[in-house]
PDB file of N, CA and C in Angstrom:
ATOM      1  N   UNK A   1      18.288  42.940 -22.372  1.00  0.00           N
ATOM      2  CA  UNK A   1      17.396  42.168 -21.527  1.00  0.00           C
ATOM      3  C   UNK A   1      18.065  40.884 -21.075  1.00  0.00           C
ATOM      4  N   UNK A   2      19.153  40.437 -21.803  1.00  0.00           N
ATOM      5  CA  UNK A   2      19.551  38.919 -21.619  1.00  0.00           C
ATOM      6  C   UNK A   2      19.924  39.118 -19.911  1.00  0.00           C
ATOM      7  N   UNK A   3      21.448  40.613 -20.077  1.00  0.00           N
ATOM      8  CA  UNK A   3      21.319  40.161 -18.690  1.00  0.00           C
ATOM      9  C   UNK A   3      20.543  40.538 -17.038  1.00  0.00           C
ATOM     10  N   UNK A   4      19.309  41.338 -17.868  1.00  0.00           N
ATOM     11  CA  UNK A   4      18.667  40.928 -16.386  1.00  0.00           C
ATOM     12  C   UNK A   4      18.008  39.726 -16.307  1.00  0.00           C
ATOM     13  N   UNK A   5      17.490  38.912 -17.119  1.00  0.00           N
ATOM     14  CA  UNK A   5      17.748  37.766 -17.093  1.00  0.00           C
ATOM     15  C   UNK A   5      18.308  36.772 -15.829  1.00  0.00           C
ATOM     16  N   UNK A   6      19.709  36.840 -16.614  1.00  0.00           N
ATOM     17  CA  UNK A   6      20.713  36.362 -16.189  1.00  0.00           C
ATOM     18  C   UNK A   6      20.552  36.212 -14.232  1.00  0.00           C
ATOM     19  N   UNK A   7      20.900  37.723 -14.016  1.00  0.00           N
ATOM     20  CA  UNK A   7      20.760  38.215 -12.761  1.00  0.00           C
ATOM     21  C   UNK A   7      19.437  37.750 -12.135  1.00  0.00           C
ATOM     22  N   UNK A   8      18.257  37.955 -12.763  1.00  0.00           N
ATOM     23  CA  UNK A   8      17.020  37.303 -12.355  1.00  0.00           C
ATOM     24  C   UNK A   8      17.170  35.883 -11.939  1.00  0.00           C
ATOM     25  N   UNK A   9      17.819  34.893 -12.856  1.00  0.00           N
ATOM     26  CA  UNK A   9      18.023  33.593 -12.689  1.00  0.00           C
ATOM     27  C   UNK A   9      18.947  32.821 -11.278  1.00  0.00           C
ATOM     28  N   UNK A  10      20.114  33.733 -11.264  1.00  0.00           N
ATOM     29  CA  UNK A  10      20.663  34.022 -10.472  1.00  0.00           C
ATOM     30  C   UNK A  10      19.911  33.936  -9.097  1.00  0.00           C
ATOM     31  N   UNK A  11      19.293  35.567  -8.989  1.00  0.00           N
ATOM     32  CA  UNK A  11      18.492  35.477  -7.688  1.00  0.00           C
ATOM     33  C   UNK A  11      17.993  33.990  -7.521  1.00  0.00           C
ATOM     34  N   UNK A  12      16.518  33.716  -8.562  1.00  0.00           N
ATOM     35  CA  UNK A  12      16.025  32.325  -8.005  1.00  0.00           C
ATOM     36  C   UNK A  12      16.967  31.084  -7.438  1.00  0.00           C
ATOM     37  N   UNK A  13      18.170  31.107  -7.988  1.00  0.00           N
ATOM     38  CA  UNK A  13      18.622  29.968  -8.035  1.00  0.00           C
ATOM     39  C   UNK A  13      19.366  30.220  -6.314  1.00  0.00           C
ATOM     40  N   UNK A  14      19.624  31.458  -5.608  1.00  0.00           N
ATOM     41  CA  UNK A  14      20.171  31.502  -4.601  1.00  0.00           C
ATOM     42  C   UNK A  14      19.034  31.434  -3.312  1.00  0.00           C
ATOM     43  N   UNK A  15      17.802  31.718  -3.898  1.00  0.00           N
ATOM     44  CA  UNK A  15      16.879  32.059  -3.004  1.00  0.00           C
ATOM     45  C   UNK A  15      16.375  30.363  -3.101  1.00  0.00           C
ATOM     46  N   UNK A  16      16.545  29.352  -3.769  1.00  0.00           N
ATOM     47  CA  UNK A  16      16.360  28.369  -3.843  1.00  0.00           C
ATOM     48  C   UNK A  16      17.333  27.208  -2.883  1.00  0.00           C
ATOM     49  N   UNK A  17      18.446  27.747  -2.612  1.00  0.00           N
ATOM     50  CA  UNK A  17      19.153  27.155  -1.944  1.00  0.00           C
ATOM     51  C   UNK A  17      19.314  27.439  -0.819  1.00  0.00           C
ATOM     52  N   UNK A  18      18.834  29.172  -0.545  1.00  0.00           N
ATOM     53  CA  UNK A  18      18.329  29.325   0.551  1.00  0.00           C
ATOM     54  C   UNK A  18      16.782  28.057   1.576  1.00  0.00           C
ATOM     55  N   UNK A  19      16.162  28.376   0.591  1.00  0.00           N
ATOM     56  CA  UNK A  19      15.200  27.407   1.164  1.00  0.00           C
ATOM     57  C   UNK A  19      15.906  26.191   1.605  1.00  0.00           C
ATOM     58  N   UNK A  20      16.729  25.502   0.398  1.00  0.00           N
ATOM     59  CA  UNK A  20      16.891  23.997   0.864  1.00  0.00           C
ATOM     60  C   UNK A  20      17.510  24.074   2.170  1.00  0.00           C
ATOM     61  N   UNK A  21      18.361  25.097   2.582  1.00  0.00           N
ATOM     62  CA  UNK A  21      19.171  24.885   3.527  1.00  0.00           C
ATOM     63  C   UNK A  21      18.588  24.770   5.083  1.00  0.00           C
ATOM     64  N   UNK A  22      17.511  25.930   4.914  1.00  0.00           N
ATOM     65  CA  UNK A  22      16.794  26.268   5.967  1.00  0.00           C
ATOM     66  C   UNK A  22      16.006  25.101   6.121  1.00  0.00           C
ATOM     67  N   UNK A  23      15.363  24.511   5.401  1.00  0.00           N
ATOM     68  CA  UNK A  23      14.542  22.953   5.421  1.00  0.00           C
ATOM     69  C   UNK A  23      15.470  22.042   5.789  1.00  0.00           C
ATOM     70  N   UNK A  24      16.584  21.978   5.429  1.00  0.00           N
ATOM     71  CA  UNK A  24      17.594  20.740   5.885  1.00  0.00           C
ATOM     72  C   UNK A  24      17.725  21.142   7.543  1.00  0.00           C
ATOM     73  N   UNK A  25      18.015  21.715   7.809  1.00  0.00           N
ATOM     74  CA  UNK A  25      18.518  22.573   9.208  1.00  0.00           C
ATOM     75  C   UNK A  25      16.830  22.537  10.234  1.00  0.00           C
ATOM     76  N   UNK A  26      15.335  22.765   9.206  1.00  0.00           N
ATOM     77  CA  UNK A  26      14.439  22.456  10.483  1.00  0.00           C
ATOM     78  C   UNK A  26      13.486  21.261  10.393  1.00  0.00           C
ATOM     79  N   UNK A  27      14.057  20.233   9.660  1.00  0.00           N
ATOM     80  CA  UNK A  27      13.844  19.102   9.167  1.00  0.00           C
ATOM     81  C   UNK A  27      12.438  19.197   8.404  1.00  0.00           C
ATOM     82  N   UNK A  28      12.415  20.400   7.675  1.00  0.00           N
ATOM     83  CA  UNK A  28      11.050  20.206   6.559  1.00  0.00           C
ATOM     84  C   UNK A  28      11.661  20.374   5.381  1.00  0.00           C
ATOM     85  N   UNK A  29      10.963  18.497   5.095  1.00  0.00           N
ATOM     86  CA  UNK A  29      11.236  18.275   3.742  1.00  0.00           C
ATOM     87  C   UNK A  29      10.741  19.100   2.716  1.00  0.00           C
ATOM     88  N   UNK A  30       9.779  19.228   2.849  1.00  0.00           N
ATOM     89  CA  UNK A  30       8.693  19.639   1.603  1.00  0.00           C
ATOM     90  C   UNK A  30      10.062  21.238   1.249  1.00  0.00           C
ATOM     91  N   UNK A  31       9.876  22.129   2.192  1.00  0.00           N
ATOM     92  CA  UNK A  31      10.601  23.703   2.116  1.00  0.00           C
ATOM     93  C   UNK A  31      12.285  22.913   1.083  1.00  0.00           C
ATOM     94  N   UNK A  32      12.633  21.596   2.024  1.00  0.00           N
ATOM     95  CA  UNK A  32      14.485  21.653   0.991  1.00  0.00           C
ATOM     96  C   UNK A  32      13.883  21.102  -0.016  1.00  0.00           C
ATOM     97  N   UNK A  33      12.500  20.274  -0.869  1.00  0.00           N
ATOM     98  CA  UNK A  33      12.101  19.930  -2.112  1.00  0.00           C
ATOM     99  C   UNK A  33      11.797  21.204  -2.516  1.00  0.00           C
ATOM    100  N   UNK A  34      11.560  21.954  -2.194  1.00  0.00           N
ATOM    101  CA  UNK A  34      10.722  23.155  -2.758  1.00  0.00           C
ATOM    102  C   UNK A  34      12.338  24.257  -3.415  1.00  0.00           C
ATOM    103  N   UNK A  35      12.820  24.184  -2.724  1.00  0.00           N
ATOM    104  CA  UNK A  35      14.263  24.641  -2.797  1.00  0.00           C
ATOM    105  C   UNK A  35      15.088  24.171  -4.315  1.00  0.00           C
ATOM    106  N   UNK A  36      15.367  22.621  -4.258  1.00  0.00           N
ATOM    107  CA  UNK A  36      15.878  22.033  -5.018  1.00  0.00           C
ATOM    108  C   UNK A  36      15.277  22.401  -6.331  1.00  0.00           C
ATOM    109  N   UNK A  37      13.870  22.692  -6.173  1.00  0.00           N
ATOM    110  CA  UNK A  37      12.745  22.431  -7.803  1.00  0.00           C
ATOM    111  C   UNK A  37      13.571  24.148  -8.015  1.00  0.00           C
ATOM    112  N   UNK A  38      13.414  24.846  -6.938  1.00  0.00           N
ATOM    113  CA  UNK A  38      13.576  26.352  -7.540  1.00  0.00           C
ATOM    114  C   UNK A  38      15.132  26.360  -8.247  1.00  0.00           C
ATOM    115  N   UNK A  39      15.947  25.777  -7.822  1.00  0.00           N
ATOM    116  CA  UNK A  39      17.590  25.567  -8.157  1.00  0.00           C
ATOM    117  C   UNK A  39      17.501  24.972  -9.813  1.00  0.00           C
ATOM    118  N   UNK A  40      16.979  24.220  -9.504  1.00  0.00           N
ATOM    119  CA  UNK A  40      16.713  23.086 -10.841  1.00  0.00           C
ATOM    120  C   UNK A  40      16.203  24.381 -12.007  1.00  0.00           C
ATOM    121  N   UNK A  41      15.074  24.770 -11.643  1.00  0.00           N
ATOM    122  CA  UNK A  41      14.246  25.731 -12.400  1.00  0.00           C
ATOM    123  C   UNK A  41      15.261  26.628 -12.562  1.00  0.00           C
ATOM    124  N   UNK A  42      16.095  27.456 -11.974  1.00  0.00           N
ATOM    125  CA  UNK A  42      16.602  28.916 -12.150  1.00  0.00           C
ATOM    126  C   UNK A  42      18.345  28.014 -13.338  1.00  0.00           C
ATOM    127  N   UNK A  43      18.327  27.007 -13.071  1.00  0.00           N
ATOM    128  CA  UNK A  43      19.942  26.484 -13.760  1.00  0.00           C
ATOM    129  C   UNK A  43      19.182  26.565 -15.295  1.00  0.00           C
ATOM    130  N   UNK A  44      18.149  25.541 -15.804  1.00  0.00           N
ATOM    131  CA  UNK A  44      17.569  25.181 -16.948  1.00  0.00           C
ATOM    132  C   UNK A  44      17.252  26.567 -17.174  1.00  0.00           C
ATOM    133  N   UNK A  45      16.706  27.755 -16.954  1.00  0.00           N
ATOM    134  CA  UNK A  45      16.629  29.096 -17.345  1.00  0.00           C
ATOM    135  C   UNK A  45      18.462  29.805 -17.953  1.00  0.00           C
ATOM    136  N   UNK A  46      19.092  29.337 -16.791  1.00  0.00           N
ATOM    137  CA  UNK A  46      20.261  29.795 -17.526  1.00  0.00           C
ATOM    138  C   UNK A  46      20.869  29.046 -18.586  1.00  0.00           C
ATOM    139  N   UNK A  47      20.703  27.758 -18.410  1.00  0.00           N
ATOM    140  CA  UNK A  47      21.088  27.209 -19.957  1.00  0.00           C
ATOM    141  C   UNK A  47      20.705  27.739 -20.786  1.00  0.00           C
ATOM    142  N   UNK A  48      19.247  27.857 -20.973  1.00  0.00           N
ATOM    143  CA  UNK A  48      18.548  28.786 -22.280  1.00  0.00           C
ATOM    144  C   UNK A  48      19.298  30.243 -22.502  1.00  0.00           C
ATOM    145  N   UNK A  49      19.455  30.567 -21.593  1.00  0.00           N
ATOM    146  CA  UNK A  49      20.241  32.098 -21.942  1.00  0.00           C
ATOM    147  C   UNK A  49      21.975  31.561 -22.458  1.00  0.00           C
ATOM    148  N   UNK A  50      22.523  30.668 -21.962  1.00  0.00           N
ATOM    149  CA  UNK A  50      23.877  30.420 -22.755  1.00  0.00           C
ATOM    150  C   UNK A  50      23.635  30.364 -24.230  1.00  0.00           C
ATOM    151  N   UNK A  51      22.449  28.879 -24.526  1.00  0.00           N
ATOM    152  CA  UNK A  51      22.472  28.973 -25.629  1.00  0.00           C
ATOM    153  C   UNK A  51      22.108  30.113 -26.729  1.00  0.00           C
ATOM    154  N   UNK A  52      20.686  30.997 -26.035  1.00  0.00           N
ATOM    155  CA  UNK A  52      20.767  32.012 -26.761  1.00  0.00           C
ATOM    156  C   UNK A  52      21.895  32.785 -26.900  1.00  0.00           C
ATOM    157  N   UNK A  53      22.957  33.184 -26.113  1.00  0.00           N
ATOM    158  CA  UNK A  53      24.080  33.746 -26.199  1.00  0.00           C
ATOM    159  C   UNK A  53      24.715  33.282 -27.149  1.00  0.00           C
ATOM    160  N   UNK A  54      24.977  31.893 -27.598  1.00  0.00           N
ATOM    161  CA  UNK A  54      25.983  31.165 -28.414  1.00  0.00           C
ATOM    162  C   UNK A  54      25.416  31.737 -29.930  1.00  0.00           C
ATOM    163  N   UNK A  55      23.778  31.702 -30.023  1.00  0.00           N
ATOM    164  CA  UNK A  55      23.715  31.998 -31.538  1.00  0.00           C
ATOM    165  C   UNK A  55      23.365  33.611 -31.562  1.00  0.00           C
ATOM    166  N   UNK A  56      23.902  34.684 -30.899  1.00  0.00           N
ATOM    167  CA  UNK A  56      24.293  36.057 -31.107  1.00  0.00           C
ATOM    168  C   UNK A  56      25.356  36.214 -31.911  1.00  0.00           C
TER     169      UNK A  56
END
């Protein structure tokens, strides 16, 4: 399960930067904040999976 996970986290974190980009590019803030929180959110998910990895 870790790594769909992983891959799960992944997705968010690309589909998150998708947003920001598209918001930077049609000047809506709220869509590149909304972006950043999802980036933020999908990185702190993968930390948790490193560390669980470390104590396997």
């Amino acid at each position: 399960m870790g790594q769909d996970d992983k891959t799960a986290n992944k997705v968010e974190e690309m589909g998150g930067q998708a947003k920001e980009k598209v918001g930077s590019v049609t000047g809506d803030e709220a869509l590149e904040r909304q972006g950043e929180r999802d980036q933020s959110k999908a990185n702190l998910k993968q930390a948790g999976e490193k560390v669980k990895d470390a104590f396997r």
